[in-house]
PDB file of N, CA and C in Angstrom:
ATOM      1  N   UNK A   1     102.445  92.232 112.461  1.00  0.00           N
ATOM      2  CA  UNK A   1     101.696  93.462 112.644  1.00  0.00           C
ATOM      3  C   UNK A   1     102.594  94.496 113.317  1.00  0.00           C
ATOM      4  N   UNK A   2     102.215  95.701 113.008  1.00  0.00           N
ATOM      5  CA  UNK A   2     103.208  97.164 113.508  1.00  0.00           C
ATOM      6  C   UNK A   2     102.748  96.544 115.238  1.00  0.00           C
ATOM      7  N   UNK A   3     103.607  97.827 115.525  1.00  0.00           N
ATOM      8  CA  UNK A   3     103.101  97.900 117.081  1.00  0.00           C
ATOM      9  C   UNK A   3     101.975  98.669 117.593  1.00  0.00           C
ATOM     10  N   UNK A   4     101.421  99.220 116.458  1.00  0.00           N
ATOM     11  CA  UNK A   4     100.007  99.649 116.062  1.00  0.00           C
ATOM     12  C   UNK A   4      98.567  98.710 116.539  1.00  0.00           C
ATOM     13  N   UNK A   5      99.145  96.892 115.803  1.00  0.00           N
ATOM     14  CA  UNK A   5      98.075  96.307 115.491  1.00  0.00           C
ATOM     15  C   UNK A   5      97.687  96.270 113.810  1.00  0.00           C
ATOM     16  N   UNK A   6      97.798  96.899 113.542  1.00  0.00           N
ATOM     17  CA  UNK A   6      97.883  97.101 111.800  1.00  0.00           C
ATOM     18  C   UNK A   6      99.040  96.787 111.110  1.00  0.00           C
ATOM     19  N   UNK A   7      98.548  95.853 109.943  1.00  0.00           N
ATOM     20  CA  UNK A   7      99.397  94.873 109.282  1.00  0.00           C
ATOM     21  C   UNK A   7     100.555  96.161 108.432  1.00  0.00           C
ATOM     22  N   UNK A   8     101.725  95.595 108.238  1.00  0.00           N
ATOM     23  CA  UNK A   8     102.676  96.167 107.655  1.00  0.00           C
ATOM     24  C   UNK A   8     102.267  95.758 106.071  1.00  0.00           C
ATOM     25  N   UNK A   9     102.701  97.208 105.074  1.00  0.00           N
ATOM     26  CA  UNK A   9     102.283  96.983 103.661  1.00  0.00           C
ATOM     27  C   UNK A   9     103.821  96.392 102.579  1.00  0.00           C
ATOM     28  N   UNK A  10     104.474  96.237 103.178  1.00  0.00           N
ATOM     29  CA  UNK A  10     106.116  95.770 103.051  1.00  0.00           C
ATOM     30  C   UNK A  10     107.076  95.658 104.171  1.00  0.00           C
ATOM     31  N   UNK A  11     107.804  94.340 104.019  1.00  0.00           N
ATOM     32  CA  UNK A  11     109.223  94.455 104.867  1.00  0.00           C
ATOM     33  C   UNK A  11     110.027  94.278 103.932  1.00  0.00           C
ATOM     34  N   UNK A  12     111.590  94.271 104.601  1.00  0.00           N
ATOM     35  CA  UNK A  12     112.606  94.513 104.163  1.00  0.00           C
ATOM     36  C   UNK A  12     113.962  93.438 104.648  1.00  0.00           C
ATOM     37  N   UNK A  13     114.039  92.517 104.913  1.00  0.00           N
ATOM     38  CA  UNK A  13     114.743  91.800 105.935  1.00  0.00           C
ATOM     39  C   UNK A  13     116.355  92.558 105.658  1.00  0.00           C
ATOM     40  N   UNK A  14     117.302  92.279 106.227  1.00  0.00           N
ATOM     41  CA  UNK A  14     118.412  92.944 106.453  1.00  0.00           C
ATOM     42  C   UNK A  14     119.262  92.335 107.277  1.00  0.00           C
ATOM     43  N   UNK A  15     120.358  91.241 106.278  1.00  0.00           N
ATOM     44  CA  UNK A  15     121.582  91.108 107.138  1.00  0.00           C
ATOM     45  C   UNK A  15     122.730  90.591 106.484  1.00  0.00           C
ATOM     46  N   UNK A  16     123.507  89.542 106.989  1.00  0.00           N
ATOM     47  CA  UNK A  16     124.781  89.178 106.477  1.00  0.00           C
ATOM     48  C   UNK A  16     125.389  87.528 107.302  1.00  0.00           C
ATOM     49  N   UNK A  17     125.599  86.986 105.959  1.00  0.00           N
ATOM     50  CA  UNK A  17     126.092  85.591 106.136  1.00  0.00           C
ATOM     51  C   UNK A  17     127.875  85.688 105.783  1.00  0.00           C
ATOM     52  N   UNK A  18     128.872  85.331 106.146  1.00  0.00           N
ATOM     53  CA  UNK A  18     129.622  85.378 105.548  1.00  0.00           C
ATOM     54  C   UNK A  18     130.835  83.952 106.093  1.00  0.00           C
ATOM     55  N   UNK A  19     131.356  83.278 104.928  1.00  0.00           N
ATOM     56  CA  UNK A  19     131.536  82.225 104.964  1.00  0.00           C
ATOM     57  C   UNK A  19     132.796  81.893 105.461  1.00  0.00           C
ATOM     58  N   UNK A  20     132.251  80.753 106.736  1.00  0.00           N
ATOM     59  CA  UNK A  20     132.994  80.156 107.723  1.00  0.00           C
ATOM     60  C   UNK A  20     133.849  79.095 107.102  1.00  0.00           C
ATOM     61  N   UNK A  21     134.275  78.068 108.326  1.00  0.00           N
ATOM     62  CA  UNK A  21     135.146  77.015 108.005  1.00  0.00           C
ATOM     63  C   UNK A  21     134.151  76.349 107.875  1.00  0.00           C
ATOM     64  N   UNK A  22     133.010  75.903 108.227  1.00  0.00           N
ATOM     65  CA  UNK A  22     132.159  74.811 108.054  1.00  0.00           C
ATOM     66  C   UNK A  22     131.015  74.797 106.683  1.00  0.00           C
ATOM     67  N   UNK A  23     130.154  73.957 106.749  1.00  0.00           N
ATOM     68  CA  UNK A  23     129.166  73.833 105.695  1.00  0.00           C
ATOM     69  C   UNK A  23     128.323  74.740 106.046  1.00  0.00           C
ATOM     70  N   UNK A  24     127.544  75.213 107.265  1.00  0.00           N
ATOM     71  CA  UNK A  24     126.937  76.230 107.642  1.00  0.00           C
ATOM     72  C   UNK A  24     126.153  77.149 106.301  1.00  0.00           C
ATOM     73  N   UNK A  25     127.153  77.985 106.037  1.00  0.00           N
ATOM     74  CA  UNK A  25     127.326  78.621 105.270  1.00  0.00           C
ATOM     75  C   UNK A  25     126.047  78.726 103.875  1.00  0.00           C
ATOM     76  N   UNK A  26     126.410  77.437 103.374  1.00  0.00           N
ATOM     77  CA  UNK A  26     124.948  77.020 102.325  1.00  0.00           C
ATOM     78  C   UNK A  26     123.693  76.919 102.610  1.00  0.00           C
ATOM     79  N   UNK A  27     123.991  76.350 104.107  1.00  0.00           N
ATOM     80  CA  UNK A  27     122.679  75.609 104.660  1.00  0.00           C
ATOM     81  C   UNK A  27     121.804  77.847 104.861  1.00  0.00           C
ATOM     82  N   UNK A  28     122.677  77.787 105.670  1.00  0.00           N
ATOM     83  CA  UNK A  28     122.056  79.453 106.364  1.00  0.00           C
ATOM     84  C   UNK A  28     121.140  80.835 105.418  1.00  0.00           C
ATOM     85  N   UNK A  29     122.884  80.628 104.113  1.00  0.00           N
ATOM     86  CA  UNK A  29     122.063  81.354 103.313  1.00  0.00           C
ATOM     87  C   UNK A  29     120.627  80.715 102.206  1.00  0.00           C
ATOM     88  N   UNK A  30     120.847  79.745 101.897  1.00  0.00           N
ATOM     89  CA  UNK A  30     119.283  78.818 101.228  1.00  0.00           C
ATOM     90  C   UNK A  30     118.434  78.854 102.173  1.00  0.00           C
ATOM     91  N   UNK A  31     118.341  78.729 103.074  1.00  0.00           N
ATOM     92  CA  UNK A  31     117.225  78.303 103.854  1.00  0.00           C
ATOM     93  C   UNK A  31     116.584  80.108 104.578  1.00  0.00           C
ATOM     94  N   UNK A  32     117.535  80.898 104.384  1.00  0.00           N
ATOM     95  CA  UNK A  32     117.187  82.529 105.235  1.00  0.00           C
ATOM     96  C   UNK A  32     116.207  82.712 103.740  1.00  0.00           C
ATOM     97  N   UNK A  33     116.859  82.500 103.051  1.00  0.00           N
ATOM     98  CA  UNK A  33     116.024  83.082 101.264  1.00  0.00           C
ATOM     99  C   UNK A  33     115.093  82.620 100.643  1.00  0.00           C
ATOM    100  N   UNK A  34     114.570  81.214 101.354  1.00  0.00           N
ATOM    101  CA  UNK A  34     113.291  80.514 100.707  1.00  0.00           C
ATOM    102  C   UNK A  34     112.329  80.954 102.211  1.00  0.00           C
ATOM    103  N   UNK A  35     113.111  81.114 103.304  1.00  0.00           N
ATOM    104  CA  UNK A  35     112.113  81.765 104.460  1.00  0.00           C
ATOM    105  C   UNK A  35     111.034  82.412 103.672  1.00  0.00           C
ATOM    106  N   UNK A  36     111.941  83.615 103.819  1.00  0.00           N
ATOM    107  CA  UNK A  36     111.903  84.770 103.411  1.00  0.00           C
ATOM    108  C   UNK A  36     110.582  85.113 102.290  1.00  0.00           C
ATOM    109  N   UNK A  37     110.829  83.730 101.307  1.00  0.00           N
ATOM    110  CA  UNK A  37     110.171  83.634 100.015  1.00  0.00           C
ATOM    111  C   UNK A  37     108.683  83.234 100.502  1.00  0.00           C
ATOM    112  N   UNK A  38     108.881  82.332 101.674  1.00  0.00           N
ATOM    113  CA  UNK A  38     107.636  81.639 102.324  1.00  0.00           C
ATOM    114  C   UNK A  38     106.797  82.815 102.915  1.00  0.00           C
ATOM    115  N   UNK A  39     107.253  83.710 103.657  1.00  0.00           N
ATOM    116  CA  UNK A  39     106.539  84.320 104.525  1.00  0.00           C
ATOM    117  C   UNK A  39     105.886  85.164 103.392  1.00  0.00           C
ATOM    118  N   UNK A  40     106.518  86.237 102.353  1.00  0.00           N
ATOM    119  CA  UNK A  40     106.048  86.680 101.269  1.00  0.00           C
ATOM    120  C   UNK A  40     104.749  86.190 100.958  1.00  0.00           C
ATOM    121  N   UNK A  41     105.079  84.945 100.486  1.00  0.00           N
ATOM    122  CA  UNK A  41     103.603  84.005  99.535  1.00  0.00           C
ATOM    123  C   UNK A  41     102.926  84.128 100.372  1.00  0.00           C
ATOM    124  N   UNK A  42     102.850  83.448 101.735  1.00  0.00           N
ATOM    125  CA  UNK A  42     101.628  82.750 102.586  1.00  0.00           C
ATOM    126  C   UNK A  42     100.890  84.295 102.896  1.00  0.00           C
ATOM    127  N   UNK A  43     101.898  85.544 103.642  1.00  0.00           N
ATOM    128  CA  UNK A  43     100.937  86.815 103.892  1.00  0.00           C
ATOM    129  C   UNK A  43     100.742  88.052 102.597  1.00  0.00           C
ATOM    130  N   UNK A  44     101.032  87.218 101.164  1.00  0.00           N
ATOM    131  CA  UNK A  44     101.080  88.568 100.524  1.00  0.00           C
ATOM    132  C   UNK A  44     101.496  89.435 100.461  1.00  0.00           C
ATOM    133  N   UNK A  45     102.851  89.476 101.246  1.00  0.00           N
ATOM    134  CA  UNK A  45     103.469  90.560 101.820  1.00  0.00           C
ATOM    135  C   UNK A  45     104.887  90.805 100.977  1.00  0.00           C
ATOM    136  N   UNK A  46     105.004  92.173 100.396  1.00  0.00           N
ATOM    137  CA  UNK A  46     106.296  92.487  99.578  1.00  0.00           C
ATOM    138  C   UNK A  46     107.463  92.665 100.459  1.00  0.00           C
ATOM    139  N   UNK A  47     108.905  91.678 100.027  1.00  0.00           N
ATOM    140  CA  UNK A  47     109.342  91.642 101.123  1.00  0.00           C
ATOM    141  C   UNK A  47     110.606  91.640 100.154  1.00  0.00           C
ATOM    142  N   UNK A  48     111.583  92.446 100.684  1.00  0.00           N
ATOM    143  CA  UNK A  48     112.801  92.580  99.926  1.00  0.00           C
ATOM    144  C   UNK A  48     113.688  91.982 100.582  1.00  0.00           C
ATOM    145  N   UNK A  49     114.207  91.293 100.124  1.00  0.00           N
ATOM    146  CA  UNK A  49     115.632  90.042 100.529  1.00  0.00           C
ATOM    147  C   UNK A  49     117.256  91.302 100.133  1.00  0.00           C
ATOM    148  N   UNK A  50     117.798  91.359 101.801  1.00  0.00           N
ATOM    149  CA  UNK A  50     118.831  92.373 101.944  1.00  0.00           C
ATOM    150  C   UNK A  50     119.923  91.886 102.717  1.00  0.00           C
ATOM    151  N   UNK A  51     119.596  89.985 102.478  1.00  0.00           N
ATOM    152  CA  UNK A  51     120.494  89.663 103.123  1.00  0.00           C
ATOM    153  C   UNK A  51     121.833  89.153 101.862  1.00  0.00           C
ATOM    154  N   UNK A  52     122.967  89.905 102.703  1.00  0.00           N
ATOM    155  CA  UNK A  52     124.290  89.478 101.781  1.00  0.00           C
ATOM    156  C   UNK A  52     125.044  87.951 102.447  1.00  0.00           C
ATOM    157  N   UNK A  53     125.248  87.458 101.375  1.00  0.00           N
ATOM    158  CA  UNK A  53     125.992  86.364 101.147  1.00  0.00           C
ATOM    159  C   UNK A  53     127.420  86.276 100.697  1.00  0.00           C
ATOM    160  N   UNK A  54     128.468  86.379 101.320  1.00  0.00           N
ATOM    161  CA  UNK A  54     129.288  87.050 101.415  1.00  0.00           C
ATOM    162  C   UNK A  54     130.992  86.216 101.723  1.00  0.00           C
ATOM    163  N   UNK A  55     132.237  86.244 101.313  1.00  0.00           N
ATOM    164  CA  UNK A  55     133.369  85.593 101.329  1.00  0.00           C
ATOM    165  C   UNK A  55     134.017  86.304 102.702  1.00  0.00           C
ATOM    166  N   UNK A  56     133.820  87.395 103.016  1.00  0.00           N
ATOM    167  CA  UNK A  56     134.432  88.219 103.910  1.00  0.00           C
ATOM    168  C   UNK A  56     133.746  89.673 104.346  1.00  0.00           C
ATOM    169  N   UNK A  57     134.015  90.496 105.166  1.00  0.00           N
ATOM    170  CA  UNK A  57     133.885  91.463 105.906  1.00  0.00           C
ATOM    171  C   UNK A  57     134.343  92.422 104.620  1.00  0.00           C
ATOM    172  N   UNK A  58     135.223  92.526 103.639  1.00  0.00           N
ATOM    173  CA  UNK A  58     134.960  93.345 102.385  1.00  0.00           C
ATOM    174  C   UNK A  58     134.417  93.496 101.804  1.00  0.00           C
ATOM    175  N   UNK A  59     133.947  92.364 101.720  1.00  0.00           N
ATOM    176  CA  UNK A  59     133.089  92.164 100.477  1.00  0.00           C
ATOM    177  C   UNK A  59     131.351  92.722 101.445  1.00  0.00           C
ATOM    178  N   UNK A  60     131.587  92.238 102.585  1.00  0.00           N
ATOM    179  CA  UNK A  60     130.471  92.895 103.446  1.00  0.00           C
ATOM    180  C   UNK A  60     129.753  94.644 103.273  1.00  0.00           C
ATOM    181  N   UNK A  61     130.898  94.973 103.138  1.00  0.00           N
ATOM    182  CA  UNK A  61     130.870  96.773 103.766  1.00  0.00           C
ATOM    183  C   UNK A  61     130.907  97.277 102.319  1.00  0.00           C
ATOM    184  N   UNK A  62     131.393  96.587 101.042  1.00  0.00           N
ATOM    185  CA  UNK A  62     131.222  97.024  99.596  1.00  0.00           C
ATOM    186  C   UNK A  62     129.818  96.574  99.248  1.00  0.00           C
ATOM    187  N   UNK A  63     129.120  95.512  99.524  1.00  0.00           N
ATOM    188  CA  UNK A  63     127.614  95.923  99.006  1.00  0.00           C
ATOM    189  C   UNK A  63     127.108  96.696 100.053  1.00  0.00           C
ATOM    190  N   UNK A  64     127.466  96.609 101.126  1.00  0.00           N
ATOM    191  CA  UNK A  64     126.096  97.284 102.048  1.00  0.00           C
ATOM    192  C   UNK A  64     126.165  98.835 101.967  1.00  0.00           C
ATOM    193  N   UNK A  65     127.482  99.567 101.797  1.00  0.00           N
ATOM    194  CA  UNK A  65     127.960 101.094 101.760  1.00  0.00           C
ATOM    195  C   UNK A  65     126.954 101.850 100.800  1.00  0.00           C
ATOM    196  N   UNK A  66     126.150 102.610 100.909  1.00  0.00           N
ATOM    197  CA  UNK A  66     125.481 103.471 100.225  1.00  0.00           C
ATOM    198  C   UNK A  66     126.143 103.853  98.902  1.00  0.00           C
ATOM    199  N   UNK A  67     127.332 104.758  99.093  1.00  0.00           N
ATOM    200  CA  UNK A  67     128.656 104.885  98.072  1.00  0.00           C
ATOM    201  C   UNK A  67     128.882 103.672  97.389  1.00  0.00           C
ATOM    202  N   UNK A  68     128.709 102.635  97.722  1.00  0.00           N
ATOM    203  CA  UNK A  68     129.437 101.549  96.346  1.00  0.00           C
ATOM    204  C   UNK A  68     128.173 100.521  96.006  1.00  0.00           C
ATOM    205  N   UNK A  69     127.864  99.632  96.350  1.00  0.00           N
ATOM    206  CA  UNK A  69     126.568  98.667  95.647  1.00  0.00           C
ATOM    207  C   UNK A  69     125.004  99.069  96.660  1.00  0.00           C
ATOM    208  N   UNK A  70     125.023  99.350  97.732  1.00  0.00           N
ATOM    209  CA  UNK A  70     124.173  99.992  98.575  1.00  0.00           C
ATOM    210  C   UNK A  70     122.480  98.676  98.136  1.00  0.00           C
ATOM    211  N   UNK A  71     123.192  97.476  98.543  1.00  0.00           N
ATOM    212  CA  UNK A  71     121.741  96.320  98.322  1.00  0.00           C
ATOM    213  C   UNK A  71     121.115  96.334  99.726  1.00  0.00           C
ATOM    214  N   UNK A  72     121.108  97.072 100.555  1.00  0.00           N
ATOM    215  CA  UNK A  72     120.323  97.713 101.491  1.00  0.00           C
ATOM    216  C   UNK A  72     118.986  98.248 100.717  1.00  0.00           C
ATOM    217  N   UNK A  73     119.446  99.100 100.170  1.00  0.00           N
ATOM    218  CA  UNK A  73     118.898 100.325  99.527  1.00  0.00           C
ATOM    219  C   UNK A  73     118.246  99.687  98.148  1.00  0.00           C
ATOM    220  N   UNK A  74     118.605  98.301  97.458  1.00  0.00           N
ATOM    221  CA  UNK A  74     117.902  98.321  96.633  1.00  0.00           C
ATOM    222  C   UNK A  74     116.701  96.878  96.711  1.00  0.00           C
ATOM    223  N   UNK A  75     116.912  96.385  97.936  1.00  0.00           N
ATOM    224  CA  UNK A  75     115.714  95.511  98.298  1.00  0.00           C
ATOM    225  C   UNK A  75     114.708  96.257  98.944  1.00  0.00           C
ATOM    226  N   UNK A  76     115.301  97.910  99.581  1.00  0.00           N
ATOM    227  CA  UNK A  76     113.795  98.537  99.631  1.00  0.00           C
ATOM    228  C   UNK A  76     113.252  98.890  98.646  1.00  0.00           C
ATOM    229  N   UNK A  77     113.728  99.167  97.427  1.00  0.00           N
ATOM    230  CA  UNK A  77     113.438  99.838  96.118  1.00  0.00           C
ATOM    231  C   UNK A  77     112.708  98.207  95.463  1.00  0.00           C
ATOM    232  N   UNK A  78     113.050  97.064  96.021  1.00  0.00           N
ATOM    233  CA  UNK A  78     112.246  96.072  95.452  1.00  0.00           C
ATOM    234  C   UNK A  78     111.121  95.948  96.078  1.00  0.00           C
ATOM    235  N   UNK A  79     111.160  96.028  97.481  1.00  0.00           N
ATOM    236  CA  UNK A  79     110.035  95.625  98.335  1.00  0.00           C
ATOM    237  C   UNK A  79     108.834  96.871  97.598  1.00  0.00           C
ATOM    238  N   UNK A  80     109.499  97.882  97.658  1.00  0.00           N
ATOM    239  CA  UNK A  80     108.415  99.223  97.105  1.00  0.00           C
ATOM    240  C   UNK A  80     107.699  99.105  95.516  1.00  0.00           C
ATOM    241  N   UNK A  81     108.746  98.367  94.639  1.00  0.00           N
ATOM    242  CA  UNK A  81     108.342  98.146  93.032  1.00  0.00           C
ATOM    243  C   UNK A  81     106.943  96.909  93.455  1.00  0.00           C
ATOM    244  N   UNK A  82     107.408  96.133  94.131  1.00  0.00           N
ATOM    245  CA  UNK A  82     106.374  94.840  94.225  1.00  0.00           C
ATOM    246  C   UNK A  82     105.158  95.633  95.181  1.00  0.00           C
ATOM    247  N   UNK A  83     105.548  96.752  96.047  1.00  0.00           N
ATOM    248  CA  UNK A  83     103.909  97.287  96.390  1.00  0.00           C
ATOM    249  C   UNK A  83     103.238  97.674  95.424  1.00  0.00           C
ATOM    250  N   UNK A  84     103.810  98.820  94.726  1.00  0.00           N
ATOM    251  CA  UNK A  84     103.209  99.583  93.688  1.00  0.00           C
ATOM    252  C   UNK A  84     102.514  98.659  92.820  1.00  0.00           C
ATOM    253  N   UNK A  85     102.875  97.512  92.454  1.00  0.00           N
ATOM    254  CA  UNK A  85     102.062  96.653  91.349  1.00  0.00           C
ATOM    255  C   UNK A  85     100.985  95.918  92.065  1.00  0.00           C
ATOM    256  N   UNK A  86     100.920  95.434  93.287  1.00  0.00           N
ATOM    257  CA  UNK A  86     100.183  94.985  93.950  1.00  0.00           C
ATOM    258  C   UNK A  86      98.528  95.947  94.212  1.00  0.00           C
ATOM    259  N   UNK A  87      98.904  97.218  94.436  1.00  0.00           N
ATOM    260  CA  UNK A  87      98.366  98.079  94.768  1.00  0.00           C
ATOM    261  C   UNK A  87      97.803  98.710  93.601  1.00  0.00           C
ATOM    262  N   UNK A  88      98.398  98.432  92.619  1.00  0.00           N
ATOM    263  CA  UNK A  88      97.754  98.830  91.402  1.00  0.00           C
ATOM    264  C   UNK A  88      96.425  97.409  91.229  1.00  0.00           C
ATOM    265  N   UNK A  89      97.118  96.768  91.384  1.00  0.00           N
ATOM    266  CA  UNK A  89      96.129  95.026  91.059  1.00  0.00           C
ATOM    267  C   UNK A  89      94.750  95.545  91.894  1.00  0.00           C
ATOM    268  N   UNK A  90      95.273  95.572  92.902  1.00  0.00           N
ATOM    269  CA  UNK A  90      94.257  96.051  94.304  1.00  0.00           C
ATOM    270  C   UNK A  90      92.995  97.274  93.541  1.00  0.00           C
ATOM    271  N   UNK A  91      93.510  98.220  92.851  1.00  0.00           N
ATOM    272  CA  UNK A  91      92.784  99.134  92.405  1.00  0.00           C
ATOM    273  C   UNK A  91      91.903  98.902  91.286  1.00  0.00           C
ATOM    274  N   UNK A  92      92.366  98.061  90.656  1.00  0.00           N
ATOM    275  CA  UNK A  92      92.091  97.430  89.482  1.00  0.00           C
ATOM    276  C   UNK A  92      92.639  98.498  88.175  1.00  0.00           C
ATOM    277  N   UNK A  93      94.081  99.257  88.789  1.00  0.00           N
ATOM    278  CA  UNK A  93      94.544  99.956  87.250  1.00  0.00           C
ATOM    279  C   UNK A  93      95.762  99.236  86.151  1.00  0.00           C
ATOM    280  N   UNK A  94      95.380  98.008  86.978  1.00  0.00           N
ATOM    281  CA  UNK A  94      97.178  96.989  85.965  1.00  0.00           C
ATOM    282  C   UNK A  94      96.156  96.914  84.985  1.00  0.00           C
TER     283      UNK A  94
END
């Protein structure tokens, strides 16, 4: 819930894994992305997955940069596509 008290109509999660010397790595990113998938289902809640999975700190700052792949920017554009259809369902105009 906001800090309102009133339920949020989308999140957005937002971060970065990027791969160590250890196994870590698999375990962190599978398990952040079926979270993620869980919390979705159980509250109905459109939730855009913005976390990068990643070889290095280049490869970091090339998806996240607005200017070059900007997957910041397009798990809000998912979280928002999955309201709009929801909200259509909700209305009864699908």
């Amino acid at each position: 819930a906001s800090a309102h008290g009133k339920p949020y109509d989308a999140a957005v999660a937002l971060g970065c894994v990027i791969r160590g010397e250890t196994g870590h790595y698999d375990i962190v990113a599978g398990e952040s992305s079926r979270a993620l998938m869980d919390l979705s289902v159980a509250y109905g809640l459109p939730l855009g997955n913005g976390i990068l999975t990643v070889e290095n700190d280049a490869q970091a700052w090339a998806r996240a940069r607005v200017s070059e792949m900007n997957k910041g920017g397009g798990a809000v554009e998912a979280a928002l596509a999955v309201l709009r259809i929801k909200n259509r369902a909700v209305d009864g105009s699908l």
